[in-house]
N, C-alpha and C. Protein backbone atom coordinates (compact mmCIF):
# COMPACT_ATOMS: atom_id res chain seq x y z
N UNK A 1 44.85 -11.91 -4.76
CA UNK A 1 44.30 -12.18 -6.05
C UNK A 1 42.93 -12.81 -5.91
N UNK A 2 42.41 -12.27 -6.37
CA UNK A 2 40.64 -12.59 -6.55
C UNK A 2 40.27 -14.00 -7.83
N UNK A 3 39.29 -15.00 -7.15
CA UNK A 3 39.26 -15.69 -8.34
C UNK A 3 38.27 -15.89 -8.93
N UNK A 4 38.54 -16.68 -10.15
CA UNK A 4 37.69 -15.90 -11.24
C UNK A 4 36.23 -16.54 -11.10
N UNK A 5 35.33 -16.05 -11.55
CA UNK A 5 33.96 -16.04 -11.14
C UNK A 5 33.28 -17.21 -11.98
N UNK A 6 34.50 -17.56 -13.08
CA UNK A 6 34.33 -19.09 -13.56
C UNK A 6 34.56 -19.86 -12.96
N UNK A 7 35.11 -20.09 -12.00
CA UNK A 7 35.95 -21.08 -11.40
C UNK A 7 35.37 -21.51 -10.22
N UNK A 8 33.99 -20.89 -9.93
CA UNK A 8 33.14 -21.54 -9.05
C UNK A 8 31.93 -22.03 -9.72
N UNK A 9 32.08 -21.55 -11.08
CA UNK A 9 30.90 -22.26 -11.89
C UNK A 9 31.21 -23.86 -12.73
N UNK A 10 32.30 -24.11 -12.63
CA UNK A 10 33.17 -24.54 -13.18
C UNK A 10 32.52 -26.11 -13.10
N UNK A 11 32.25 -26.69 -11.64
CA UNK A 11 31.42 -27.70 -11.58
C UNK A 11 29.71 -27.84 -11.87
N UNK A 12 29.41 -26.51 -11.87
CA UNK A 12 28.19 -26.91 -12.37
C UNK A 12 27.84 -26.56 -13.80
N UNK A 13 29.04 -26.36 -14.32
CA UNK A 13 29.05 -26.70 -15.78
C UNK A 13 28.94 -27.68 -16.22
N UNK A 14 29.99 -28.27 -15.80
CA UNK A 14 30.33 -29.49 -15.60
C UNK A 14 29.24 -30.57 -15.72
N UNK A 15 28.49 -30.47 -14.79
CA UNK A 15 27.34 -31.44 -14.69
C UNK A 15 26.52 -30.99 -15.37
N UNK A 16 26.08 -29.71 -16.02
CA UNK A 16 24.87 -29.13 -17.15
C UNK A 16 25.58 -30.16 -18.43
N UNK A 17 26.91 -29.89 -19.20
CA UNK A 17 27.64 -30.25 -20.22
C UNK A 17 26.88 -31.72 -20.11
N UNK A 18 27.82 -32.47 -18.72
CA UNK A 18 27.08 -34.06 -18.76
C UNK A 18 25.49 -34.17 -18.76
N UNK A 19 25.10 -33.48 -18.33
CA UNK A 19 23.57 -33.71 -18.51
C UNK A 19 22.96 -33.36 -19.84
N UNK A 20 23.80 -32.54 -20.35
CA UNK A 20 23.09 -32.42 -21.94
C UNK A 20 23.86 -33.47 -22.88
N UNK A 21 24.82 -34.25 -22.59
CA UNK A 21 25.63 -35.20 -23.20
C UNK A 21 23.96 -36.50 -23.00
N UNK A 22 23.77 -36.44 -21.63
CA UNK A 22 23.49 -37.65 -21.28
C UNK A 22 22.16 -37.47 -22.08
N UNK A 23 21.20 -36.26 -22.08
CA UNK A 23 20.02 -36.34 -23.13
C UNK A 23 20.13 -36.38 -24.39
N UNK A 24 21.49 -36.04 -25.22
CA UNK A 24 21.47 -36.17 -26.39
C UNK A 24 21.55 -37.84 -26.74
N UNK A 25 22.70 -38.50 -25.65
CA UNK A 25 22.37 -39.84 -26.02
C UNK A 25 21.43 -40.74 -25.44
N UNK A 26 19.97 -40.06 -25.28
CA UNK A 26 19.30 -40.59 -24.70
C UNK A 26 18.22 -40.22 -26.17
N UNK A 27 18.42 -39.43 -26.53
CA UNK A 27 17.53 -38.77 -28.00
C UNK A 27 17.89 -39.43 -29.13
N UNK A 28 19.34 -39.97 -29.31
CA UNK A 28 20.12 -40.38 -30.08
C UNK A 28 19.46 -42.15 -29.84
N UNK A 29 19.20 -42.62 -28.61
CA UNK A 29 18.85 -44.18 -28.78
C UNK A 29 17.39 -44.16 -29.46
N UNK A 30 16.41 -43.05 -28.73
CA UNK A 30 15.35 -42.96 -28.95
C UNK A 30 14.72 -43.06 -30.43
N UNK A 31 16.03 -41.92 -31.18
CA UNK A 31 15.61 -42.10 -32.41
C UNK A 31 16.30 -43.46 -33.02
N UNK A 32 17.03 -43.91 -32.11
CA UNK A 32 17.48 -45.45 -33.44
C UNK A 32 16.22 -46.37 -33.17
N UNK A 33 15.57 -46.31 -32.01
CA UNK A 33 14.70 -47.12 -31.30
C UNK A 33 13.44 -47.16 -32.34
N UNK A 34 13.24 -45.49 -32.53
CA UNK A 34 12.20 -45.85 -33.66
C UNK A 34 11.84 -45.76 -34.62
N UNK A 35 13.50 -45.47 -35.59
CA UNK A 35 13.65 -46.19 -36.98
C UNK A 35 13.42 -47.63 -36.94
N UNK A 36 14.01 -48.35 -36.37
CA UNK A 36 14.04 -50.01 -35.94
C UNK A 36 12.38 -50.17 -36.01
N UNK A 37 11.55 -49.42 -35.28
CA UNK A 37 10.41 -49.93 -35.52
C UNK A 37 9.48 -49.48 -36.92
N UNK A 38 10.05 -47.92 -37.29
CA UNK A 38 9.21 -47.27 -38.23
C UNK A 38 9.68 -48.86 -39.13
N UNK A 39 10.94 -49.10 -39.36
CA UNK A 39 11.15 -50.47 -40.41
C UNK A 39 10.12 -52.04 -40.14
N UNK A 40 10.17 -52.06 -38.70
CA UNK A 40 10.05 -53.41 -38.78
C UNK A 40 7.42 -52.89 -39.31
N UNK A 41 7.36 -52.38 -38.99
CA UNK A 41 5.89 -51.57 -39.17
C UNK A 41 6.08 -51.38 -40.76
N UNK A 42 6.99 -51.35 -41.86
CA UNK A 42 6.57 -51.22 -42.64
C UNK A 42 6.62 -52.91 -43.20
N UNK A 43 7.77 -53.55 -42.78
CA UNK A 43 7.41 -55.17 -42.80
C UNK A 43 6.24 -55.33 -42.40
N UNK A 44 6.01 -54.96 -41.47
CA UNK A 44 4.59 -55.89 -41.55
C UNK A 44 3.60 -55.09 -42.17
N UNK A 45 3.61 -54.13 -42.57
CA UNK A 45 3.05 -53.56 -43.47
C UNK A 45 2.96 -54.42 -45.17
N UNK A 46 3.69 -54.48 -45.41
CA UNK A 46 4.15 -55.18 -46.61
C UNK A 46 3.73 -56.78 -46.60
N UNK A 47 3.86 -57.45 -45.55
CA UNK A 47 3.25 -58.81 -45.16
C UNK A 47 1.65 -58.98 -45.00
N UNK A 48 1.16 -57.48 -45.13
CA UNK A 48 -0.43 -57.61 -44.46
C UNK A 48 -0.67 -57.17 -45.93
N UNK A 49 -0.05 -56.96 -46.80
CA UNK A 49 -0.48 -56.04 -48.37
C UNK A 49 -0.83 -57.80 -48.58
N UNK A 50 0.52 -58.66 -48.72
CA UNK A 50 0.60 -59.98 -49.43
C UNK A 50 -0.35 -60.48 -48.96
N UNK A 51 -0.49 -60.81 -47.74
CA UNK A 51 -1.53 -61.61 -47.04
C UNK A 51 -2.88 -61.37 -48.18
N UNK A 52 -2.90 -60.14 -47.94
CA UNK A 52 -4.52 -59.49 -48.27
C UNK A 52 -4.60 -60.16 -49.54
N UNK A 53 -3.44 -59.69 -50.51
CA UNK A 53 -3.87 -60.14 -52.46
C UNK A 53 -4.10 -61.49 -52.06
N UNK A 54 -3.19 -62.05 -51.85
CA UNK A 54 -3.46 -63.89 -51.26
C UNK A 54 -5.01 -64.15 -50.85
N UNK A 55 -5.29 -63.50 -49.96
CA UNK A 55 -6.52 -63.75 -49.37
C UNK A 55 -8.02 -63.27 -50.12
N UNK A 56 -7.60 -62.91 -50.91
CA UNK A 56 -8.82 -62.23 -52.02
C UNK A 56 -8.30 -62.36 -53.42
N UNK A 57 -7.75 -63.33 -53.33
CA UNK A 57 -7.25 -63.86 -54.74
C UNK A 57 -8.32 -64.89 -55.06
N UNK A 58 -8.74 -64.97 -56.55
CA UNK A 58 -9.94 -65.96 -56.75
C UNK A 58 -9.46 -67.50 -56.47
N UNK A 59 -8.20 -67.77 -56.54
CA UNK A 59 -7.60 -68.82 -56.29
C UNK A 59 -8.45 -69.66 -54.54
N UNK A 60 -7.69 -68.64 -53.96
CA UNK A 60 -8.08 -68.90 -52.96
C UNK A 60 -9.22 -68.72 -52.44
N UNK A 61 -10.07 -67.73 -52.44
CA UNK A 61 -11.73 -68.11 -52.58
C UNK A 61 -12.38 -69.27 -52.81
N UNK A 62 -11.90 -70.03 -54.35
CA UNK A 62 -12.66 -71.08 -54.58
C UNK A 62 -12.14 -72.14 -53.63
N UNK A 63 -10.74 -71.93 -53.29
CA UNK A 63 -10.38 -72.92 -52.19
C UNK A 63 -10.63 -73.41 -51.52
N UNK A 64 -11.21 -72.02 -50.35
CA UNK A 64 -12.04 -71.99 -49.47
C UNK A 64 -13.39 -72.50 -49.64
N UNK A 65 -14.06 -72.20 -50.57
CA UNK A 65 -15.20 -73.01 -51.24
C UNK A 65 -15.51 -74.18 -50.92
N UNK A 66 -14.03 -74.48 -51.92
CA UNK A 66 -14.56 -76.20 -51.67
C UNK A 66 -13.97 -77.06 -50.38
N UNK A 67 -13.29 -75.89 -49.88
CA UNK A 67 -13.23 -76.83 -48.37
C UNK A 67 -14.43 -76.65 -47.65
N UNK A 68 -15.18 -75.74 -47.98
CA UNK A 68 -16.47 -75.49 -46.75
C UNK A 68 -16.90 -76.44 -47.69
N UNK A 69 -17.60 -76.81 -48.36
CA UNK A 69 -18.12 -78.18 -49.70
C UNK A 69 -17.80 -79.18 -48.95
N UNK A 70 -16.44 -79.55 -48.51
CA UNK A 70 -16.79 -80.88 -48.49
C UNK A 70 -16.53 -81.61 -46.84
N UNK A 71 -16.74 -80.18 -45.96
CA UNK A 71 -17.58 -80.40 -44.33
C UNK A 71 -18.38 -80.87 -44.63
N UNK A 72 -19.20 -80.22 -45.57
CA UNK A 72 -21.08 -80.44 -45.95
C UNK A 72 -21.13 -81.65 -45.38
N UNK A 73 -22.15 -82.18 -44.38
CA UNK A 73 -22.33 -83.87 -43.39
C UNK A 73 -22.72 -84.29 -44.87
N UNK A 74 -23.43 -83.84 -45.81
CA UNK A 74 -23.93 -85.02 -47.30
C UNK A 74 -22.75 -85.82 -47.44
N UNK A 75 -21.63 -84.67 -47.64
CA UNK A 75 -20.30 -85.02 -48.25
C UNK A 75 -19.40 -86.16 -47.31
N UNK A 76 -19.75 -85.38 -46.18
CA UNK A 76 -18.60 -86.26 -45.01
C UNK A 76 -19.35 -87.92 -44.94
N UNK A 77 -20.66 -87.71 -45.22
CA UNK A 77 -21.13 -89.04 -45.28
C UNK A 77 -21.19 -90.16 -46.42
N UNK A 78 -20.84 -89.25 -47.17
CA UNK A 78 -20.56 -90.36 -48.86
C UNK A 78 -19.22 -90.83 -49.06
N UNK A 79 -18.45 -89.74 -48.36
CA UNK A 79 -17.06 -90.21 -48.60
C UNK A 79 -16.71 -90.76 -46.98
N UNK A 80 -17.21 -91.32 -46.50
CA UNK A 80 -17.35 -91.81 -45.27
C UNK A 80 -17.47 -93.25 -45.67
N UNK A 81 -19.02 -93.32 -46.67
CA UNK A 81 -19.71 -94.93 -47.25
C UNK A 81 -18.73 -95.68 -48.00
N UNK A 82 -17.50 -94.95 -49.00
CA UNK A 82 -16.62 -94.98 -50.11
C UNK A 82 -16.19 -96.79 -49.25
N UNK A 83 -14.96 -96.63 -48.05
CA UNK A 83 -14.44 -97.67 -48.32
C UNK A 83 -15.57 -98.96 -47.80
N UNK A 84 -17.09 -98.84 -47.27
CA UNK A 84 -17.77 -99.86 -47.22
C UNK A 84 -18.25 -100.39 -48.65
N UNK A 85 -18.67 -99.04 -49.72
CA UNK A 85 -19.18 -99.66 -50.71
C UNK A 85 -17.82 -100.87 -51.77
N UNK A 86 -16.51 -99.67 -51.52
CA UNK A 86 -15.54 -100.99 -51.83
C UNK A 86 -15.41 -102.27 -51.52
N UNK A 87 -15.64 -102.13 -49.92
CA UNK A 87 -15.36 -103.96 -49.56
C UNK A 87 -16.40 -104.65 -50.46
N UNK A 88 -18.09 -104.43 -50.52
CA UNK A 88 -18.68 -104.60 -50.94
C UNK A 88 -18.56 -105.38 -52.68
N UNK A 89 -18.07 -104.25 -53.41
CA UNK A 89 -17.44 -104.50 -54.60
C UNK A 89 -16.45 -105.04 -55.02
N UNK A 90 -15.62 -105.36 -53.75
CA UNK A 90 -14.32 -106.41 -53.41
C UNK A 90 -15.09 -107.68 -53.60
N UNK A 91 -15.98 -108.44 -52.60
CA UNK A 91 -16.67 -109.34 -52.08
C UNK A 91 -17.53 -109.71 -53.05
N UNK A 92 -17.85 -108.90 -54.01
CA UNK A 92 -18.81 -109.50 -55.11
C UNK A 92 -17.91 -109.73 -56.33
N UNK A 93 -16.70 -109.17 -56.40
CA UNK A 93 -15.99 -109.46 -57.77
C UNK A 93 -15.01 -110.61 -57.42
N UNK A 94 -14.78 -111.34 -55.76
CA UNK A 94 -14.39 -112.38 -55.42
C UNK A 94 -15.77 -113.58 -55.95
N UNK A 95 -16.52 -113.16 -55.14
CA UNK A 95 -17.48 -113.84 -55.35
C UNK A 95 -17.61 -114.58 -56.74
N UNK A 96 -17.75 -113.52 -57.79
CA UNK A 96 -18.45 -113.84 -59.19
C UNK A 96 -16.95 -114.79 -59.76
N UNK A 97 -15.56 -114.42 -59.44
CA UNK A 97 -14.73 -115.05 -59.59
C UNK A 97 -14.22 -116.44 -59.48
N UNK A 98 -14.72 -116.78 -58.45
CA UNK A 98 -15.22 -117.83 -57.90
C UNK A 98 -15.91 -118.49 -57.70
N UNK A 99 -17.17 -118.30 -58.75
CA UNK A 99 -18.25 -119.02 -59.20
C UNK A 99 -18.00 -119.27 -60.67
N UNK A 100 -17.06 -118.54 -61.21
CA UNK A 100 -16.54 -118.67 -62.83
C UNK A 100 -15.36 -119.41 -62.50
N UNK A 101 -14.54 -120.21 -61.62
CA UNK A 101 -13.39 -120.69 -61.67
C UNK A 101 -14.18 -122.03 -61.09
N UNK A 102 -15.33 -122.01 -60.26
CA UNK A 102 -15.95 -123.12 -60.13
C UNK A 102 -16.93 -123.87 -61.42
N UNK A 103 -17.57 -123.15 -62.58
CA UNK A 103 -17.57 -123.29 -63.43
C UNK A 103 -17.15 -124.23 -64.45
N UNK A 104 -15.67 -123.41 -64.75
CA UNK A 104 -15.10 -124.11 -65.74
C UNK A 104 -14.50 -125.11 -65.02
N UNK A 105 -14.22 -125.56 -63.96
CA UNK A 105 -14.04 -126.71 -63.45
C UNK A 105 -14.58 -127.83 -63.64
């Protein structure tokens, strides 16, 4: 009896079958791999939309404004003088206080 001419193909079927198993689930990660990213790309897609209105919102413009305003050295230096001119105005409203309590004495 002669045998059958499958039956020597039989293993290298075998390993074609697994090898096309093994690329389908290799196609199969690939594509979950880059749904996962097509998603996480439209997040940040969607985070760079917000950012943007945020960032060109008049709100925030003038914000920015007046924080560059009040680097300005004019600025950093007046509100720098603030708590000397207080002591100042401390020391003279002791002062005058104490020339009116010496006074009515």
């Amino acid at each position: 009896m002669q045998e059958s001419p499958f039956h020597s193909w039989n293993g290298k079927y075998d390993l074609a079958v697994a090898q096309v198993e093994q690329t389908a689930n290799k196609l199969d990660n690939a594509i979950a791999h880059l749904q996962q990213r097509q998603n996480q790309l439209g997040q940040w897609n969607k985070q760079e939309r917000a950012y943007s209105l945020w960032d060109k919102s008049p709100q925030t413009v003038e914000m920015r404004n007046l924080a560059q305003g009040l680097k300005s050295p004019q600025l950093q230096e007046r509100l720098n003088s603030i708590p000397k001119i207080e002591r100042q105005e401390l020391a003279r409203s002791q002062a005058s206080s104490a020339r009116q309590a010496g006074l009515s004495a």
